[in-house]
C-alpha atoms as a PDB file:
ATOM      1  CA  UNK A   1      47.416 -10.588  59.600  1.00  0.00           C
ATOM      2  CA  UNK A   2      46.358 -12.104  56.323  1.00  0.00           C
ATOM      3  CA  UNK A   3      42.925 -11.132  54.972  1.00  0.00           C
ATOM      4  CA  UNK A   4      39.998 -12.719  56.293  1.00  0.00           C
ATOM      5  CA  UNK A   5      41.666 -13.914  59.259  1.00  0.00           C
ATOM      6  CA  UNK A   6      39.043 -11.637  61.307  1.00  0.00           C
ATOM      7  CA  UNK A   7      35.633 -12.924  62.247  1.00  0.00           C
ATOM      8  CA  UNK A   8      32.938 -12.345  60.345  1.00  0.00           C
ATOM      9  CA  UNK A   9      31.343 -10.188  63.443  1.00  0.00           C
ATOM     10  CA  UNK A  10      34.621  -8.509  63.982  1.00  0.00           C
ATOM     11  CA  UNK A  11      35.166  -6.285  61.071  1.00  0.00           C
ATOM     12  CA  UNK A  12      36.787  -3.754  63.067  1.00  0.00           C
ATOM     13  CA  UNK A  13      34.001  -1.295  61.719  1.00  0.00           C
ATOM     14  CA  UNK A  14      33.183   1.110  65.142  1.00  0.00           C
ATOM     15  CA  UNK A  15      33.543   3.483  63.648  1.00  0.00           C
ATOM     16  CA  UNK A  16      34.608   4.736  67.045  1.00  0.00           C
ATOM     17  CA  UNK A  17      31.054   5.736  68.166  1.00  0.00           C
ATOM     18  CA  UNK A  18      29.686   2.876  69.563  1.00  0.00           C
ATOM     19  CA  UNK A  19      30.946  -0.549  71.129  1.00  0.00           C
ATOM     20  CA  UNK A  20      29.496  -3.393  70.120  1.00  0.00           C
ATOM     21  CA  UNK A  21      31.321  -5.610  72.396  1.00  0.00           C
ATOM     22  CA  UNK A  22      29.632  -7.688  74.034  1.00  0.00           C
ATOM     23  CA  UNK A  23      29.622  -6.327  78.116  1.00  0.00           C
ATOM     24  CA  UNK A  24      29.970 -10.010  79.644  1.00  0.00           C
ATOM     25  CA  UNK A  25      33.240 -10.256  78.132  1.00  0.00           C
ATOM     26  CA  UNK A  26      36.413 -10.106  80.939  1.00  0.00           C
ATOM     27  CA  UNK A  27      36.836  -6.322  80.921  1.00  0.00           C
ATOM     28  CA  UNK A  28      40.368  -6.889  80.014  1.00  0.00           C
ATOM     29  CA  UNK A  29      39.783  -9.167  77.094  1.00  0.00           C
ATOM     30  CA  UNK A  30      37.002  -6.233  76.532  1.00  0.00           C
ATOM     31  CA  UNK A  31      39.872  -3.290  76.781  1.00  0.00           C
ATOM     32  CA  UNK A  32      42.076  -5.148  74.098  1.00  0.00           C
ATOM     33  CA  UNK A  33      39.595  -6.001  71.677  1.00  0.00           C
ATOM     34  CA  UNK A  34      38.714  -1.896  72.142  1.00  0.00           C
ATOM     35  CA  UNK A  35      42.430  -1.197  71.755  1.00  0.00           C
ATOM     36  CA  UNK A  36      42.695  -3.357  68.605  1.00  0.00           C
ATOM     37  CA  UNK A  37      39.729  -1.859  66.821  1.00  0.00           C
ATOM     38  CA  UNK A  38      40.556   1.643  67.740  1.00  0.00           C
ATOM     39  CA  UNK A  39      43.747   0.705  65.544  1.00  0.00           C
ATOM     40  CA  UNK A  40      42.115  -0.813  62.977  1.00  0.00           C
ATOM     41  CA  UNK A  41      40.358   2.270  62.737  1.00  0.00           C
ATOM     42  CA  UNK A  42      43.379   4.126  62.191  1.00  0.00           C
ATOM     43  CA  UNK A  43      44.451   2.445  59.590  1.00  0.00           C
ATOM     44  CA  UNK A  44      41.248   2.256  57.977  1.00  0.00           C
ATOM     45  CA  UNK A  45      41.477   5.935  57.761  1.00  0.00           C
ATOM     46  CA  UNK A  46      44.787   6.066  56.360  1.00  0.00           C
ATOM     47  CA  UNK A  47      43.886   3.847  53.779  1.00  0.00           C
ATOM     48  CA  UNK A  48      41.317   6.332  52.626  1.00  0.00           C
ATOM     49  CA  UNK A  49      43.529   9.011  52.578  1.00  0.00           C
ATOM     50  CA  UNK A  50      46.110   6.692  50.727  1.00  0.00           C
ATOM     51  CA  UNK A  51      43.626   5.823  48.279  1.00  0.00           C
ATOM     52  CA  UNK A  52      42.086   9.676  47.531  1.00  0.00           C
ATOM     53  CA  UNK A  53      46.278  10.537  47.216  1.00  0.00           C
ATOM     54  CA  UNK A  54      46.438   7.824  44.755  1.00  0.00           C
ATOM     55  CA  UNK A  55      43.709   9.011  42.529  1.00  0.00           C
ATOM     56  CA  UNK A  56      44.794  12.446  42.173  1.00  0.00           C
ATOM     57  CA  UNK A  57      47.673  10.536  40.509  1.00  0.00           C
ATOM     58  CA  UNK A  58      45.901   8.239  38.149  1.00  0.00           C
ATOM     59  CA  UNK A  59      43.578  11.193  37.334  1.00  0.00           C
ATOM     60  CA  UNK A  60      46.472  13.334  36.428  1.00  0.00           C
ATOM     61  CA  UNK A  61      47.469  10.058  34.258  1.00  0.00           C
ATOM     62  CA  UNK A  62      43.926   9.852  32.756  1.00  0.00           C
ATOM     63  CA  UNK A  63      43.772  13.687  31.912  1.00  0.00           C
ATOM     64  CA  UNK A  64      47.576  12.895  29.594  1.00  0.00           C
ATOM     65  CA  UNK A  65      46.072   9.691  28.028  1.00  0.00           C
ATOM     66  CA  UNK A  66      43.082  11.678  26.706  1.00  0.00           C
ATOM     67  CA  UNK A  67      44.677  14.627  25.684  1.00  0.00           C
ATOM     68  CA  UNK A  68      47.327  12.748  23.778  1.00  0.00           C
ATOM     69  CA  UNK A  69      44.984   9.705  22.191  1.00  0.00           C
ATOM     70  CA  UNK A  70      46.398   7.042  24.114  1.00  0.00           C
ATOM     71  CA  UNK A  71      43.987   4.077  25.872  1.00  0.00           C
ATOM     72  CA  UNK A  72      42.469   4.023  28.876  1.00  0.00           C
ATOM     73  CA  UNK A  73      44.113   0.801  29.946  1.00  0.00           C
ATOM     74  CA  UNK A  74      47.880  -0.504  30.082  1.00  0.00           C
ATOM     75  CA  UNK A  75      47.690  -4.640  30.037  1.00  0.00           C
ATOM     76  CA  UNK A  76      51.574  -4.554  30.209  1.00  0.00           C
ATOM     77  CA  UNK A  77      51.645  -1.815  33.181  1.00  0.00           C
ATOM     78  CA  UNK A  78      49.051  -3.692  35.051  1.00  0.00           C
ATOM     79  CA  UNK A  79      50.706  -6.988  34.763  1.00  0.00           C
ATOM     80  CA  UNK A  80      53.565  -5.673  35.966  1.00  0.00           C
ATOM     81  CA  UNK A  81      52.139  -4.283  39.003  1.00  0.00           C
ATOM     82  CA  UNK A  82      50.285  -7.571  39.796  1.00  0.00           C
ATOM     83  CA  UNK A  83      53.580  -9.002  40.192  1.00  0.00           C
ATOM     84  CA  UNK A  84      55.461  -6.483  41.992  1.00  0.00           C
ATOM     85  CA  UNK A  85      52.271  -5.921  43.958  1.00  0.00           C
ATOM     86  CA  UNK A  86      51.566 -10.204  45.181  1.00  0.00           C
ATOM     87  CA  UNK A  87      55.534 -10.253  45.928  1.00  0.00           C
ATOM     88  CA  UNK A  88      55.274  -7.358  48.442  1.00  0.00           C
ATOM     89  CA  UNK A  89      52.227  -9.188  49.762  1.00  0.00           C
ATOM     90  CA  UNK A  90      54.276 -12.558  50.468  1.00  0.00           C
ATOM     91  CA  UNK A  91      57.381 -10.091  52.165  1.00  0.00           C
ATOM     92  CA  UNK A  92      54.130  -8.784  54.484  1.00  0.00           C
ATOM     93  CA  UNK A  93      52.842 -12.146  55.316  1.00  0.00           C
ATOM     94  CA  UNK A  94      49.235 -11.064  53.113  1.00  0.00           C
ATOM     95  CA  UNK A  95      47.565 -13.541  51.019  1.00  0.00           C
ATOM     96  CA  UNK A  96      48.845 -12.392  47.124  1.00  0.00           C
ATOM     97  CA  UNK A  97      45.516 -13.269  46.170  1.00  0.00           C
ATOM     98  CA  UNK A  98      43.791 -10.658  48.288  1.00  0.00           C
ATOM     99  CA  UNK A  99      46.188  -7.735  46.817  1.00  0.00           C
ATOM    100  CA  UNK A 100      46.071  -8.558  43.545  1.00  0.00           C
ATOM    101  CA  UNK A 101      42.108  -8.732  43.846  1.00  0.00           C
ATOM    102  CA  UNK A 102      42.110  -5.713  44.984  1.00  0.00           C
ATOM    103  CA  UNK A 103      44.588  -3.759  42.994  1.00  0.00           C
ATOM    104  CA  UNK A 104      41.917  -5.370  39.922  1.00  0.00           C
ATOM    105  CA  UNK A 105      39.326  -3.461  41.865  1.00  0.00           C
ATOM    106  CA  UNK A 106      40.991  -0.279  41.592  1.00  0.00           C
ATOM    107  CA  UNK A 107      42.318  -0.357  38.444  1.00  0.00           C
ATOM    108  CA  UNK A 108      38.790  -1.131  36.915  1.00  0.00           C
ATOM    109  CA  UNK A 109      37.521   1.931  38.794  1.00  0.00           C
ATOM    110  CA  UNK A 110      40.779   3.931  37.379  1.00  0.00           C
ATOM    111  CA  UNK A 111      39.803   2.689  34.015  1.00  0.00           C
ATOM    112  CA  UNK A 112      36.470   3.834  34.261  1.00  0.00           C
ATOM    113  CA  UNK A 113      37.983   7.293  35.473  1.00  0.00           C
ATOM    114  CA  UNK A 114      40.221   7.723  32.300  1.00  0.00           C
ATOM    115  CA  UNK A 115      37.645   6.464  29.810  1.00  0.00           C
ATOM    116  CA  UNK A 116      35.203   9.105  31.593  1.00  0.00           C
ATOM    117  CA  UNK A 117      38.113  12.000  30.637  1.00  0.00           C
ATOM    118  CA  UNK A 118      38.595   9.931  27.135  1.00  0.00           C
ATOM    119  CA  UNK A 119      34.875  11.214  26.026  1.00  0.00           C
ATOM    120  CA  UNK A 120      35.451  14.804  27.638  1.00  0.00           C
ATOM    121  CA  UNK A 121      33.503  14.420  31.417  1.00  0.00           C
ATOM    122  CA  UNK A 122      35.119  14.552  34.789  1.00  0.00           C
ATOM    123  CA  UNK A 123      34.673  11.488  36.883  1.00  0.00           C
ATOM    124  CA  UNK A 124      32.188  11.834  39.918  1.00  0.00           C
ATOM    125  CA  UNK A 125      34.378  12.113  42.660  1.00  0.00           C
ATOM    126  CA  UNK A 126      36.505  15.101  40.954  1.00  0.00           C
ATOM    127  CA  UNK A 127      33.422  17.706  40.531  1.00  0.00           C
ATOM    128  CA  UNK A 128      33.056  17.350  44.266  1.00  0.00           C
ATOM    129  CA  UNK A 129      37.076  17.995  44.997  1.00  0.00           C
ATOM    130  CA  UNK A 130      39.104  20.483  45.372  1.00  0.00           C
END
């Protein structure tokens, strides 16, 4: 499913406390829409975990750059990625627009993390870790 192709009152968002399905719905249309989102769920959750995994790694990247001088960004590395990143999308069927606005959403927040170990400070989410 390509991005955005949910409603905008179907998010998926449960949070698998509370149903906010609608009860007049055909309890079997109900069941599947409960199935779905308990999925959704899921993978919202692995996602997380995906992403915390994936800043341990840029953080360890962050921590080299500073200790040997070099800059908190990499233009060519992050070009490079965009493409590699919008052809997996088209293999997956997701809009290549979507992932590449997001990978620029977390490599501005991993930019932010190495500039943070650049002038000598830990970024947020690390003093709370491990």
């Amino acid at each position: 499913m390509a991005a955005g192709d949910q409603g905008a009152s179907d998010t998926g968002t449960d949070n698998n406390s509370s149903d906010t399905t609608p009860t007049e719905i055909d309890p079997e249309v109900r069941e599947q829409l409960l199935g779905a989102r308990r999925s959704i769920d899921n993978i919202d959750a692995a996602l997380i975990h995906l992403l915390a995994e994936r800043f341990k790694y840029t953080q360890q990247v962050g921590r080299l750059k500073a200790t040997k001088g070099l800059p908190a960004s990499d233009p060519s590395r992050e070009r490079d990625q965009i493409g590699r990143l919008r052809l997996l999308a088209e293999e997956s069927h997701l809009d290549p627009a979507f992932a590449e606005k997001w990978f620029n959403f977390v490599v501005a927040e991993v930019i932010h993390h190495h500039e943070q170990f650049a002038s000598g400070s830990e970024p947020e989410s690390e003093s709370s870790s491990d």
